[in-house]
PDB file of N, CA and C in Angstrom:
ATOM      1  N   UNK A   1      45.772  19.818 -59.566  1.00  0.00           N
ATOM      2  CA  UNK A   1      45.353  19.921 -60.949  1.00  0.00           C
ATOM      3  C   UNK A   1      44.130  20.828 -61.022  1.00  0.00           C
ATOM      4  N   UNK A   2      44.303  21.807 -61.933  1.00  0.00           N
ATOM      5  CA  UNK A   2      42.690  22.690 -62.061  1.00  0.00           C
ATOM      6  C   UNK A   2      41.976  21.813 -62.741  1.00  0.00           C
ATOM      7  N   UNK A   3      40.884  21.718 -62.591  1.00  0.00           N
ATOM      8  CA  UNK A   3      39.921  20.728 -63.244  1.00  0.00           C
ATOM      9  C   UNK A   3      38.285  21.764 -63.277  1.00  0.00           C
ATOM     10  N   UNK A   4      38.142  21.891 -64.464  1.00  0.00           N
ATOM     11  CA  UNK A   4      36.927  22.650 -65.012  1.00  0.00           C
ATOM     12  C   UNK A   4      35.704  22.550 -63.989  1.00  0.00           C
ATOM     13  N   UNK A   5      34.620  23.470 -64.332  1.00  0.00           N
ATOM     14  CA  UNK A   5      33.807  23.689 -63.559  1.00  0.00           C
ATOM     15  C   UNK A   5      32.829  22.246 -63.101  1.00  0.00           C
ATOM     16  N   UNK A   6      32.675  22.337 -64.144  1.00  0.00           N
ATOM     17  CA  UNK A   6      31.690  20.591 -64.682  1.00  0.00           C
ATOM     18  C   UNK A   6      32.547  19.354 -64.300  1.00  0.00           C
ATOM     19  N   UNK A   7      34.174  19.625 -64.302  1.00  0.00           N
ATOM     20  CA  UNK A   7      34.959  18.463 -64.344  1.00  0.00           C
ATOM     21  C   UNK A   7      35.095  18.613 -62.746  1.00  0.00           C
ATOM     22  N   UNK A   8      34.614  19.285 -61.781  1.00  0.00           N
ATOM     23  CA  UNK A   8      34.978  19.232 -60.667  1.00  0.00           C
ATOM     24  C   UNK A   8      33.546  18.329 -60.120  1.00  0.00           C
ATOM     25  N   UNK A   9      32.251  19.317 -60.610  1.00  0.00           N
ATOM     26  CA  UNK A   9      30.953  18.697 -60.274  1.00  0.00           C
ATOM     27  C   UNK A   9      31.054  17.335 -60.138  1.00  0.00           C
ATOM     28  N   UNK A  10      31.367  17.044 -61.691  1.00  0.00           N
ATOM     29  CA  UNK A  10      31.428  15.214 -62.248  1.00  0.00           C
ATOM     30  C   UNK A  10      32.387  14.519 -60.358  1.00  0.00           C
ATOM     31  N   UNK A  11      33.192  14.860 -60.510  1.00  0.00           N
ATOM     32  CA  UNK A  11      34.469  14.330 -59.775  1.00  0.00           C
ATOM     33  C   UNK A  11      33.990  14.515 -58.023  1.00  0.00           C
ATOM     34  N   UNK A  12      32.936  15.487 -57.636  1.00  0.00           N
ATOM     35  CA  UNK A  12      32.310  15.341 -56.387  1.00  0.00           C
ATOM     36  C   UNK A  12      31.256  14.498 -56.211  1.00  0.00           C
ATOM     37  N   UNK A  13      30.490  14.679 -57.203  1.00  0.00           N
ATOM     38  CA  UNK A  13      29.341  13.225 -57.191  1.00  0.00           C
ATOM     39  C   UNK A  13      30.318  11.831 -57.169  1.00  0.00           C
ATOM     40  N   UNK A  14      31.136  11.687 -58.456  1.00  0.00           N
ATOM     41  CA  UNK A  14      31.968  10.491 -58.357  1.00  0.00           C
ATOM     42  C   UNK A  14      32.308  10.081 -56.902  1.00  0.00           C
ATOM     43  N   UNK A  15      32.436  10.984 -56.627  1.00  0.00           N
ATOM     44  CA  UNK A  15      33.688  10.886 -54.532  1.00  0.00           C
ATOM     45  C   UNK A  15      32.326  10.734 -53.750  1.00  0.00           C
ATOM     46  N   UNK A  16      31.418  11.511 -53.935  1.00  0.00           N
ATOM     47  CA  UNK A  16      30.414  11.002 -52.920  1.00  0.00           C
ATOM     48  C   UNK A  16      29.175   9.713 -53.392  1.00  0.00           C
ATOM     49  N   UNK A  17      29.295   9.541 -54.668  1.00  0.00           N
ATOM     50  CA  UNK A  17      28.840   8.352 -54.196  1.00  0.00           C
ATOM     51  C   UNK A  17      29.482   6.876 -54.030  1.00  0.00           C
ATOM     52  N   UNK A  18      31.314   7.059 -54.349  1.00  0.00           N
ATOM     53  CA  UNK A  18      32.060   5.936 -54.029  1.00  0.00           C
ATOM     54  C   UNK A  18      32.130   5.655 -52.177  1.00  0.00           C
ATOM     55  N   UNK A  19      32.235   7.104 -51.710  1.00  0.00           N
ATOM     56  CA  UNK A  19      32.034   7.443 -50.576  1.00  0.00           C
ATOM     57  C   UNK A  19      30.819   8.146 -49.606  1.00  0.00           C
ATOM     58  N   UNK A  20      29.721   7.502 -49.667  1.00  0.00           N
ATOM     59  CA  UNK A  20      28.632   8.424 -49.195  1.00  0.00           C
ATOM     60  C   UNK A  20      28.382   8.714 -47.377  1.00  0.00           C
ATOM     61  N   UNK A  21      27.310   9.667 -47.362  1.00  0.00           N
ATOM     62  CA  UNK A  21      26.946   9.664 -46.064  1.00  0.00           C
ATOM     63  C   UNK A  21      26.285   8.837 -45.574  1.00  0.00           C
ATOM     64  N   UNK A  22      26.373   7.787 -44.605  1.00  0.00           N
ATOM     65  CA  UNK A  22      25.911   6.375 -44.243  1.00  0.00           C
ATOM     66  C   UNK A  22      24.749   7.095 -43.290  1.00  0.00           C
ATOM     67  N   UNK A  23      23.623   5.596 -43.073  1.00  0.00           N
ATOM     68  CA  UNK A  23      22.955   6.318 -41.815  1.00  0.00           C
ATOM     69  C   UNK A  23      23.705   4.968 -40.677  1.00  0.00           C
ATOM     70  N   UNK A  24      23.328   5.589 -39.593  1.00  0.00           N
ATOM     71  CA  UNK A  24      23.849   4.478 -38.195  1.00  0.00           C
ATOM     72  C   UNK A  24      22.418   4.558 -37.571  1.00  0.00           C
ATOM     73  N   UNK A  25      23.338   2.975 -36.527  1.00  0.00           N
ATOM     74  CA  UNK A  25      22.660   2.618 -35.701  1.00  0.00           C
ATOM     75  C   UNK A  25      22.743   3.447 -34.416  1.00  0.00           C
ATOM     76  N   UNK A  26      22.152   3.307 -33.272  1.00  0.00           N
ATOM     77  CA  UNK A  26      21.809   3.948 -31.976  1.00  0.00           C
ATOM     78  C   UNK A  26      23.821   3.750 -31.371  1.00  0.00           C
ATOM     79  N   UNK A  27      24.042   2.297 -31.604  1.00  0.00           N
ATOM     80  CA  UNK A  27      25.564   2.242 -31.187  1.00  0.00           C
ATOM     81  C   UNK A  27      26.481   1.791 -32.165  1.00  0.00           C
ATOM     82  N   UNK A  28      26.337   2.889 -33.152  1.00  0.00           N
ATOM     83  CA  UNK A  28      27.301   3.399 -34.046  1.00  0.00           C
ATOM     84  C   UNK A  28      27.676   4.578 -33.861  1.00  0.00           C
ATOM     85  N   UNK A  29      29.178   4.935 -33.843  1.00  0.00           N
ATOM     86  CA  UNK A  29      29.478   6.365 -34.363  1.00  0.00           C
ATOM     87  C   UNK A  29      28.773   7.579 -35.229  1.00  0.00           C
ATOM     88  N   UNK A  30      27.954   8.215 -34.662  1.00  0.00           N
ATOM     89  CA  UNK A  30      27.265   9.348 -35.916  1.00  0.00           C
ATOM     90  C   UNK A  30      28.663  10.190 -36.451  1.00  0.00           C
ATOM     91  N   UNK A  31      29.380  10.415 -35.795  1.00  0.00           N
ATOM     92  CA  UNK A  31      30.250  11.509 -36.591  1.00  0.00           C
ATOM     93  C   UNK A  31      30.963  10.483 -37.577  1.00  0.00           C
ATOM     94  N   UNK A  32      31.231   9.405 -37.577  1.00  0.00           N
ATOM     95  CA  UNK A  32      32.160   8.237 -38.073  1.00  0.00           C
ATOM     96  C   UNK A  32      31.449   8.336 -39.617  1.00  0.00           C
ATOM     97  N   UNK A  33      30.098   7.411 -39.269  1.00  0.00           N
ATOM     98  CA  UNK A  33      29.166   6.860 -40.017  1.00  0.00           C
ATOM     99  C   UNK A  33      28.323   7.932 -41.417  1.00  0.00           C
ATOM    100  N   UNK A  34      28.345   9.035 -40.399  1.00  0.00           N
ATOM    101  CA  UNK A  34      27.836  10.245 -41.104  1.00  0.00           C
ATOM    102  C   UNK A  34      28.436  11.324 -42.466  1.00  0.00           C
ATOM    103  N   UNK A  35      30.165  10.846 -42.156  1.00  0.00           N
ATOM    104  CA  UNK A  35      30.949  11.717 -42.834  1.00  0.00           C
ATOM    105  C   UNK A  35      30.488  11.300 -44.343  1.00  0.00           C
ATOM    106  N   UNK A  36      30.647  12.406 -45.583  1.00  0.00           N
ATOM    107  CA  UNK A  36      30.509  11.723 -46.661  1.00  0.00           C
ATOM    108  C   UNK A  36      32.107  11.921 -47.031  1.00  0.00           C
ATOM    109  N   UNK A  37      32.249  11.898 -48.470  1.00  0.00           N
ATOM    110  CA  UNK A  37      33.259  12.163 -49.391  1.00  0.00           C
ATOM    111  C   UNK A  37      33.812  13.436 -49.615  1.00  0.00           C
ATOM    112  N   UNK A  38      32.641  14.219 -49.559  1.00  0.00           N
ATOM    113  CA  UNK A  38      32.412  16.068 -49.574  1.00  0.00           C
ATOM    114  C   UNK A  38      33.275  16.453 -48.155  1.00  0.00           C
ATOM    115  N   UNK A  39      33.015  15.874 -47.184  1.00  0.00           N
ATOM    116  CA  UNK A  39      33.006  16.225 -45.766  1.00  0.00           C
ATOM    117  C   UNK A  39      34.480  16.099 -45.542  1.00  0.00           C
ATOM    118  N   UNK A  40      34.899  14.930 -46.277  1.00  0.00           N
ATOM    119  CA  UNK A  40      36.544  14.805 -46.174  1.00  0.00           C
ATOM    120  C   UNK A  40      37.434  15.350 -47.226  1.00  0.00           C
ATOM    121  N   UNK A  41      36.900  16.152 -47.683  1.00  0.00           N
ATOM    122  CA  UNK A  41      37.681  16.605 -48.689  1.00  0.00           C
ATOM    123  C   UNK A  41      38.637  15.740 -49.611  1.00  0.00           C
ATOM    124  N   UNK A  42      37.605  14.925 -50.509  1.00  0.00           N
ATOM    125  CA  UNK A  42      38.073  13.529 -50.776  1.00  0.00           C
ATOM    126  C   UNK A  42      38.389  13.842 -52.535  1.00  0.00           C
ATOM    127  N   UNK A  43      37.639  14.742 -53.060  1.00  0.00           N
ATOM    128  CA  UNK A  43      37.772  15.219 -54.282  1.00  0.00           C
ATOM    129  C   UNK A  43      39.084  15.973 -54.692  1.00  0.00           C
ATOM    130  N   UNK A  44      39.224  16.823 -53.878  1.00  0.00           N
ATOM    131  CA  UNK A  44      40.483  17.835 -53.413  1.00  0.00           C
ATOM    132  C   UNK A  44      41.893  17.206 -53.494  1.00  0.00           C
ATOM    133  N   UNK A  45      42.010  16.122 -53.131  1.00  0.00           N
ATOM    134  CA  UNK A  45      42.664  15.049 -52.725  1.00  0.00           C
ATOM    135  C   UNK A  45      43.256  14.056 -53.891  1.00  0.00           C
ATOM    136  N   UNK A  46      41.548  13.933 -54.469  1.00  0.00           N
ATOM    137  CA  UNK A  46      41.974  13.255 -55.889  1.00  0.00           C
ATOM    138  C   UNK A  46      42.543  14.175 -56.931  1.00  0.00           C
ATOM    139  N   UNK A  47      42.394  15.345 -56.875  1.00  0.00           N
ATOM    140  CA  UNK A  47      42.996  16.358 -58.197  1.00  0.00           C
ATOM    141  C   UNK A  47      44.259  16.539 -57.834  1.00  0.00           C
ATOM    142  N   UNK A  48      44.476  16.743 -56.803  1.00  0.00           N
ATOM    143  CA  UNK A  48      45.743  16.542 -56.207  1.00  0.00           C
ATOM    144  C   UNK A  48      46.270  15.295 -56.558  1.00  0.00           C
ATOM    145  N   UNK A  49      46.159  14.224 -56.426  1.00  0.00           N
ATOM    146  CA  UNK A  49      46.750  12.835 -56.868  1.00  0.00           C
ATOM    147  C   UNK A  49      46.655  13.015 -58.518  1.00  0.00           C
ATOM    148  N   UNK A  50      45.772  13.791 -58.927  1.00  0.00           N
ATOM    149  CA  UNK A  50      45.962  13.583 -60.645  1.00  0.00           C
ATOM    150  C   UNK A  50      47.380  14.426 -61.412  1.00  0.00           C
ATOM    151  N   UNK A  51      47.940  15.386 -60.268  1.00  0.00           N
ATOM    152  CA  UNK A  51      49.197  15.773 -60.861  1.00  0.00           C
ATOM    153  C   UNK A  51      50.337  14.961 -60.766  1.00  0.00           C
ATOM    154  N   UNK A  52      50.120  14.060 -60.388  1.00  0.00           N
ATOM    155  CA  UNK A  52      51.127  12.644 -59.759  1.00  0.00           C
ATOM    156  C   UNK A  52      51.332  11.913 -60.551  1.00  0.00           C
ATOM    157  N   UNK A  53      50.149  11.357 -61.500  1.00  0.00           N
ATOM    158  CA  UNK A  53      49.755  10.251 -62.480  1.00  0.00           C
ATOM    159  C   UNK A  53      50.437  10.164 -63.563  1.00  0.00           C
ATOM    160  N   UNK A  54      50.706   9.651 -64.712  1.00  0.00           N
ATOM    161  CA  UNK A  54      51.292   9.822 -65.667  1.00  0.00           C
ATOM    162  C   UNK A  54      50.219  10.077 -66.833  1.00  0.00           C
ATOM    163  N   UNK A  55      50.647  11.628 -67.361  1.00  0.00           N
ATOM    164  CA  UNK A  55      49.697  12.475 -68.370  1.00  0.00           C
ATOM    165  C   UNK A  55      48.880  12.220 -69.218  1.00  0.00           C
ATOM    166  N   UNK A  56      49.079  10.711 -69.715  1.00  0.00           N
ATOM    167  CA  UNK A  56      47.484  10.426 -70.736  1.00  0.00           C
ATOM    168  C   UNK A  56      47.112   9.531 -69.722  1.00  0.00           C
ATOM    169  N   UNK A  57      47.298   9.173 -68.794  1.00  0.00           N
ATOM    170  CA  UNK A  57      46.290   8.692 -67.568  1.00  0.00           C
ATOM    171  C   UNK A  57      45.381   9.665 -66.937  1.00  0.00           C
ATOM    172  N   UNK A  58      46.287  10.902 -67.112  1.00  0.00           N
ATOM    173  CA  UNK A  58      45.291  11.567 -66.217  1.00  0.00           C
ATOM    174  C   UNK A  58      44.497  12.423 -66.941  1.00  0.00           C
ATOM    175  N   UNK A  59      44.825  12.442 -68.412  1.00  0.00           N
ATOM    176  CA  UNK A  59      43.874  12.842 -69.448  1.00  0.00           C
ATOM    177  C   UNK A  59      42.847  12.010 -69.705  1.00  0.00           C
ATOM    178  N   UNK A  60      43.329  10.812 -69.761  1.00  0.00           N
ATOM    179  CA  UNK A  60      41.840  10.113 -69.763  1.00  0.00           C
ATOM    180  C   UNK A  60      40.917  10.123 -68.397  1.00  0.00           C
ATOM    181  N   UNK A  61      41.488  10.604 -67.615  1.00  0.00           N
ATOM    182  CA  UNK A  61      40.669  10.430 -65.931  1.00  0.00           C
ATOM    183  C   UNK A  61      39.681  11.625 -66.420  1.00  0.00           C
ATOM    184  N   UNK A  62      40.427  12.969 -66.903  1.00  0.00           N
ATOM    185  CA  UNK A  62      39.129  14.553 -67.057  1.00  0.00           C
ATOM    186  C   UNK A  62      38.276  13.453 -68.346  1.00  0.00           C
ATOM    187  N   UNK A  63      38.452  12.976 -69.700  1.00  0.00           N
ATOM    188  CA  UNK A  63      38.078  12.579 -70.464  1.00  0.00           C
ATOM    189  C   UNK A  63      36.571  11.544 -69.507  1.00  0.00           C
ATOM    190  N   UNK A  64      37.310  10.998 -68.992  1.00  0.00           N
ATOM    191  CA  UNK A  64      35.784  10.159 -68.096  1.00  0.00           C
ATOM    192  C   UNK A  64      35.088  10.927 -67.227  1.00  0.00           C
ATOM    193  N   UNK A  65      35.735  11.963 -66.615  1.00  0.00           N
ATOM    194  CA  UNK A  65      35.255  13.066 -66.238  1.00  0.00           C
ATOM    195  C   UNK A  65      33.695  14.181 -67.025  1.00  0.00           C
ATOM    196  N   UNK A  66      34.359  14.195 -68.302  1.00  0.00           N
ATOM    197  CA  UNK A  66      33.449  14.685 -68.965  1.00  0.00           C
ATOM    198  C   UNK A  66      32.223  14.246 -69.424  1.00  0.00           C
ATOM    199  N   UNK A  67      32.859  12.772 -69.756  1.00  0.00           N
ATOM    200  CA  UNK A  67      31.944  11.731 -70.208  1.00  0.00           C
ATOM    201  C   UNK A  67      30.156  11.642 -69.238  1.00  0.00           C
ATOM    202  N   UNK A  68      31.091  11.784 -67.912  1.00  0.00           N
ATOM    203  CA  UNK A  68      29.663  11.362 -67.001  1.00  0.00           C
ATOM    204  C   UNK A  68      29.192  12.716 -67.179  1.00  0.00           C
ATOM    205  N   UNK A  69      29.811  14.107 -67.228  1.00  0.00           N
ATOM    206  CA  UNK A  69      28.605  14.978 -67.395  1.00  0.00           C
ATOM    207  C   UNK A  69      28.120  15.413 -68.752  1.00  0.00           C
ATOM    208  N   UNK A  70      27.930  14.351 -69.582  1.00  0.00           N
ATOM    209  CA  UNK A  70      27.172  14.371 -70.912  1.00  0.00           C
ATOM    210  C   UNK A  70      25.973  13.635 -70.783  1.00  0.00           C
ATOM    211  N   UNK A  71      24.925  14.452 -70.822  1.00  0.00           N
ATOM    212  CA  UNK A  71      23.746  13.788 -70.568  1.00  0.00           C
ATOM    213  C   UNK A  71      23.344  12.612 -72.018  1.00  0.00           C
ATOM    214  N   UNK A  72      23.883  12.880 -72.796  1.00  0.00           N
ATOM    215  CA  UNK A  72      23.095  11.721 -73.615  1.00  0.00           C
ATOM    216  C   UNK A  72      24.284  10.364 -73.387  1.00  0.00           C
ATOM    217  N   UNK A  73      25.455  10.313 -72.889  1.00  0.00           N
ATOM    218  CA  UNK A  73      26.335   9.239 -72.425  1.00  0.00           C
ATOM    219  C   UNK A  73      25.463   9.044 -70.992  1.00  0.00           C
ATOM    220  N   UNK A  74      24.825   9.193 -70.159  1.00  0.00           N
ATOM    221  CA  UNK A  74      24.373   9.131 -69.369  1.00  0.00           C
ATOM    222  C   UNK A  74      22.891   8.870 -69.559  1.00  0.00           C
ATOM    223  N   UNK A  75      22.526   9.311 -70.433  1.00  0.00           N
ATOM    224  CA  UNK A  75      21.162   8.381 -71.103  1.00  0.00           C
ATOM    225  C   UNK A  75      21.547   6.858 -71.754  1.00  0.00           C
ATOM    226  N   UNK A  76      22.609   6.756 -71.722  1.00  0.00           N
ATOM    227  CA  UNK A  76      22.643   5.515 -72.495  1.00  0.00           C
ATOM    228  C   UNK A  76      23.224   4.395 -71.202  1.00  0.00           C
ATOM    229  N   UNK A  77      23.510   5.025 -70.506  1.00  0.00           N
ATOM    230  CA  UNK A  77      23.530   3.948 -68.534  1.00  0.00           C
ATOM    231  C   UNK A  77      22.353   4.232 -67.870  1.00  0.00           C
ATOM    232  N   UNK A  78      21.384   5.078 -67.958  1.00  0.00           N
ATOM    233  CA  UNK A  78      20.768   5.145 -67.261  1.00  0.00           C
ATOM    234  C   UNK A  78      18.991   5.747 -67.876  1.00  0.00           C
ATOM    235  N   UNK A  79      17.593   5.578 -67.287  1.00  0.00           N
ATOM    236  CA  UNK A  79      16.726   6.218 -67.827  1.00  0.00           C
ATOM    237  C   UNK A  79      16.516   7.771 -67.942  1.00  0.00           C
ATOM    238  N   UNK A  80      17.510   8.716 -67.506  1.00  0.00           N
ATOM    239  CA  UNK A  80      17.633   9.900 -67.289  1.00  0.00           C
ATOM    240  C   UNK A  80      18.809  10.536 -68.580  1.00  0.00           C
ATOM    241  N   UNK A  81      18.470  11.687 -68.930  1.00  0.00           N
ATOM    242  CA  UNK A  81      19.427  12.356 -70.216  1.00  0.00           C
ATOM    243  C   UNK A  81      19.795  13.356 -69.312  1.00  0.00           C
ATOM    244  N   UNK A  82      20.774  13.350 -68.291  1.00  0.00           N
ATOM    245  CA  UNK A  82      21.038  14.254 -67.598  1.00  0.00           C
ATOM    246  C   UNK A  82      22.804  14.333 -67.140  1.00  0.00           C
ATOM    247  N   UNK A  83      23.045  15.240 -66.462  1.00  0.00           N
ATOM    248  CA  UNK A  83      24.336  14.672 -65.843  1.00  0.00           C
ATOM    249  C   UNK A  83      24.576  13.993 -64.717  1.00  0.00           C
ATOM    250  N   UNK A  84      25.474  13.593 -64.910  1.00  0.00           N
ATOM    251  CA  UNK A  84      25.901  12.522 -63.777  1.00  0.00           C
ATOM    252  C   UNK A  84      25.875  13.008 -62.544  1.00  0.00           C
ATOM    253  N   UNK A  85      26.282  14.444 -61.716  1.00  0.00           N
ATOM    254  CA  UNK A  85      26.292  15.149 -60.943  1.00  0.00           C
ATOM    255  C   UNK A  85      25.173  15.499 -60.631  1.00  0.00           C
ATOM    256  N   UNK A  86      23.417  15.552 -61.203  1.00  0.00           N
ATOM    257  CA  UNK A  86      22.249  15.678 -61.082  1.00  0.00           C
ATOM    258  C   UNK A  86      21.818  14.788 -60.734  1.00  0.00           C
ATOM    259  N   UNK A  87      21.986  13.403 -60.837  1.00  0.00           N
ATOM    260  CA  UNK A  87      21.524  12.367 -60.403  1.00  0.00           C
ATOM    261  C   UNK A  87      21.332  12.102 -59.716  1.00  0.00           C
ATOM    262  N   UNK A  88      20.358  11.682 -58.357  1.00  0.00           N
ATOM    263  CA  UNK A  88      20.418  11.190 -57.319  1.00  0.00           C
ATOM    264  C   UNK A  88      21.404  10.188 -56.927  1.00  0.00           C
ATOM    265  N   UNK A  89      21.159  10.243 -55.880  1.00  0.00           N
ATOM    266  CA  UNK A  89      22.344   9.117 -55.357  1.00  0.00           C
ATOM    267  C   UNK A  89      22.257   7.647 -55.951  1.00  0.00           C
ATOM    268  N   UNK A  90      21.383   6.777 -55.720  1.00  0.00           N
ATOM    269  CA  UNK A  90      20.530   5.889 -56.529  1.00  0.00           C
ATOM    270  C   UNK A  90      20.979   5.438 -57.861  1.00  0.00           C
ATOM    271  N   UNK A  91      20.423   6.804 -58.607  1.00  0.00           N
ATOM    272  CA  UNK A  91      20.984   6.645 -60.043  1.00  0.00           C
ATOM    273  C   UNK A  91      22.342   6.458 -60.318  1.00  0.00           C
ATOM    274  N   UNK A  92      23.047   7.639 -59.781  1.00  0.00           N
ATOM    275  CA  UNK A  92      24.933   7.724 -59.678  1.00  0.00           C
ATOM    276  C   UNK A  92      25.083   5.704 -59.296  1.00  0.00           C
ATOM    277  N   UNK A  93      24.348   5.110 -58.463  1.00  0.00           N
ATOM    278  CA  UNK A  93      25.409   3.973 -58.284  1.00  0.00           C
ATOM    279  C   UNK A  93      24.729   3.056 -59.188  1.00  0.00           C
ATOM    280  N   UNK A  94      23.063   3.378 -59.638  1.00  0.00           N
ATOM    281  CA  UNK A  94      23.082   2.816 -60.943  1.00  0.00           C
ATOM    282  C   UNK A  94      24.240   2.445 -62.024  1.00  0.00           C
ATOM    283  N   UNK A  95      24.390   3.939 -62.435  1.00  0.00           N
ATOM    284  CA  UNK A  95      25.268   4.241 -63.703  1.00  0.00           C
ATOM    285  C   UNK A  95      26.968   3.287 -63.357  1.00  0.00           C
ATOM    286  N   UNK A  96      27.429   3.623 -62.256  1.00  0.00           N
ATOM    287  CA  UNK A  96      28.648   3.483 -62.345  1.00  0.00           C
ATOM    288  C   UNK A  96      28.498   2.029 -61.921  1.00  0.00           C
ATOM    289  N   UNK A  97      27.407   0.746 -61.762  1.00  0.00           N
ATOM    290  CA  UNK A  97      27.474  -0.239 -61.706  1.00  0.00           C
ATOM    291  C   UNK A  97      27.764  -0.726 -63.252  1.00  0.00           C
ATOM    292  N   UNK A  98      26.831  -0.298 -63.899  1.00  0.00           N
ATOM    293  CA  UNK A  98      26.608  -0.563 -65.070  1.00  0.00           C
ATOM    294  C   UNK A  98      27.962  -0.586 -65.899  1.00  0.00           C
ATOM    295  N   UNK A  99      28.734   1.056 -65.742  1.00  0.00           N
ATOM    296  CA  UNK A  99      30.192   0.910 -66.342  1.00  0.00           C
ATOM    297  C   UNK A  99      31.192  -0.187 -65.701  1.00  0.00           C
ATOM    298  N   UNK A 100      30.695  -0.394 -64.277  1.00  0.00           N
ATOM    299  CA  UNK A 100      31.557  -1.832 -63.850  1.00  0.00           C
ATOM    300  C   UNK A 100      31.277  -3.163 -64.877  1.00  0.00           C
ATOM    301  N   UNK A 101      30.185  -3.373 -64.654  1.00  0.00           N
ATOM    302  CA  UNK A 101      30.228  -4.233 -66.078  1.00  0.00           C
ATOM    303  C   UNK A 101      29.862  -3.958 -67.628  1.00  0.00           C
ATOM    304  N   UNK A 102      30.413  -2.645 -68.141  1.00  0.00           N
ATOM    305  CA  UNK A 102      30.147  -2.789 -69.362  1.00  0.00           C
ATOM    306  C   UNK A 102      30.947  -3.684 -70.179  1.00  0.00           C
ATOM    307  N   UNK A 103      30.413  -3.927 -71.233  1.00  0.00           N
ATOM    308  CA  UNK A 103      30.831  -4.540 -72.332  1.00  0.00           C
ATOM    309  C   UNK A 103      31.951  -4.068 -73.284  1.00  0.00           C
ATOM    310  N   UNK A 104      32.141  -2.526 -72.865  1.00  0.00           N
ATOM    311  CA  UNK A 104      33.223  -1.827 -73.069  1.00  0.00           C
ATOM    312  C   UNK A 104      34.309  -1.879 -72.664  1.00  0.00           C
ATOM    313  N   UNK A 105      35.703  -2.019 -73.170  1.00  0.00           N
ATOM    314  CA  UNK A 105      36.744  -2.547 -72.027  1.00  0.00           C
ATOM    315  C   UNK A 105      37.074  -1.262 -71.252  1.00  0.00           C
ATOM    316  N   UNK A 106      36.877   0.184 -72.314  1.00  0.00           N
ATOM    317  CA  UNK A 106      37.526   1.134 -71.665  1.00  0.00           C
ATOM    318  C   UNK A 106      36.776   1.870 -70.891  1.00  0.00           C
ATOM    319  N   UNK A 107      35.838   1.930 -70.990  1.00  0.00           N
ATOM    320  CA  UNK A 107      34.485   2.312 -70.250  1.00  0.00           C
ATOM    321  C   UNK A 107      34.491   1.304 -67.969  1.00  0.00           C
ATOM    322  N   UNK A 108      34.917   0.049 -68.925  1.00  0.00           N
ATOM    323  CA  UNK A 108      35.328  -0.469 -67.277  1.00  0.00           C
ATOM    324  C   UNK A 108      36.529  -0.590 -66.572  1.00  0.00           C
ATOM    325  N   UNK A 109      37.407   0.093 -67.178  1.00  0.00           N
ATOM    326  CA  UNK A 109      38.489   0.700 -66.650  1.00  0.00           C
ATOM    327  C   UNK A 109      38.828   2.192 -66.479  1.00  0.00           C
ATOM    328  N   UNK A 110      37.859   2.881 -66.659  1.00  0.00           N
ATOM    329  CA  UNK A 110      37.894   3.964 -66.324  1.00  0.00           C
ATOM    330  C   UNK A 110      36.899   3.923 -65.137  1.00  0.00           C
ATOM    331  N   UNK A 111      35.891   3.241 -64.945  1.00  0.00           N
ATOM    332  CA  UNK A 111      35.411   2.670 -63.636  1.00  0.00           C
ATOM    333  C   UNK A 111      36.397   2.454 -62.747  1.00  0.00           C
ATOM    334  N   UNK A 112      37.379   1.638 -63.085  1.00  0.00           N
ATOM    335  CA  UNK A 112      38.360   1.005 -61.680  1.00  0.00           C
ATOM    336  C   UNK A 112      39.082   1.620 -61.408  1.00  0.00           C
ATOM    337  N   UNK A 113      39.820   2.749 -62.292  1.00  0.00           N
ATOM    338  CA  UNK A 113      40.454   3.809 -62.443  1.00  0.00           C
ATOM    339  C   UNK A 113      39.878   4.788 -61.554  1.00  0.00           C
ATOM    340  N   UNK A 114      38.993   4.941 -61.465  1.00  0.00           N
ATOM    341  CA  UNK A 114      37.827   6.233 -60.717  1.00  0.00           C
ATOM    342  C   UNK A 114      37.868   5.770 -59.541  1.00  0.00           C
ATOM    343  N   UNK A 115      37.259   4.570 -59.316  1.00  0.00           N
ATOM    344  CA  UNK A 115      37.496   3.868 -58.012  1.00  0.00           C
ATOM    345  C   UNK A 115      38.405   3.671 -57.021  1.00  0.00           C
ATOM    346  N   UNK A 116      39.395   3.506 -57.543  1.00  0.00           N
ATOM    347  CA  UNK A 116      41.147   3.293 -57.154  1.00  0.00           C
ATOM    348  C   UNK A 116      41.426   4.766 -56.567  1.00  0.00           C
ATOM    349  N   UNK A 117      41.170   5.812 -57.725  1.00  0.00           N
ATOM    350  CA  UNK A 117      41.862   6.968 -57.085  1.00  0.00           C
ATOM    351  C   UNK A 117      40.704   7.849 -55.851  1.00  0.00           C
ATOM    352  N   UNK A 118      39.388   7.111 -55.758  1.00  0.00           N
ATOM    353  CA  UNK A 118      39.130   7.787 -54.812  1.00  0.00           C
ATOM    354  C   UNK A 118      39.036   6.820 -53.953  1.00  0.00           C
ATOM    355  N   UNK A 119      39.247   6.110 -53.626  1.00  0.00           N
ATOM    356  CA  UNK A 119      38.941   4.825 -52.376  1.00  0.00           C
ATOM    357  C   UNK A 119      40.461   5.031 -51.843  1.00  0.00           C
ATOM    358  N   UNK A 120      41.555   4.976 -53.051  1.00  0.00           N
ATOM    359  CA  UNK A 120      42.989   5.367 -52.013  1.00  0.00           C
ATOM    360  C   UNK A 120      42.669   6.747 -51.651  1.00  0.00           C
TER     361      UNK A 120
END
């Protein structure tokens, strides 16, 4: 699936912070532990799975897509008016805790939705 400039940004932060770069211990795997989301080409993967989906699913997937890189929807999860892709890491699992439990139904299913397609 081509997915816009911003809709790709959104969708690499999403992947790396569902999937981040861990730190290890002395007898842990560094190459294991170290990989992020970026590293596995985990985004790539998901746009690819979005031509699979069925079409207002995967319209609403760019639609949440966009959403996180609107800084004033992102002022309203978080103390920052920025995009979601600017955010530190920190913030990113701020925000997308927050849409885990919003009060919104569709807002937390586009969470599990996000989740689902990058964790498979």
């Amino acid at each position: 699936m081509n997915l816009t400039k911003r809709e790709t940004e959104a969708l690499d932060a999403l992947c790396d912070t569902f999937v981040p770069s861990l730190a290890f211990t002395q007898d842990e795997d560094p190459a294991l532990f170290s990989m992020s989301a970026a590293d596995l080409g985990v985004s790539a993967r998901v746009a690819d799975a979005l031509d699979r989906i069925d079409p207002a699913k995967r319209e609403a997937f760019r639609l949440f897509l966009m959403l996180l890189e609107n800084p004033l929807f992102i002022a309203t999860q978080s103390a920052k008016a920025t995009r979601f892709s600017r955010l530190s890491q920190p913030a990113r699992e701020q925000v997308l805790q927050r849409l885990a439990r919003s009060v919104v139904p569709q807002l937390r299913s586009a969470y599990q939705g996000a989740r689902s397609l990058v964790m498979l």
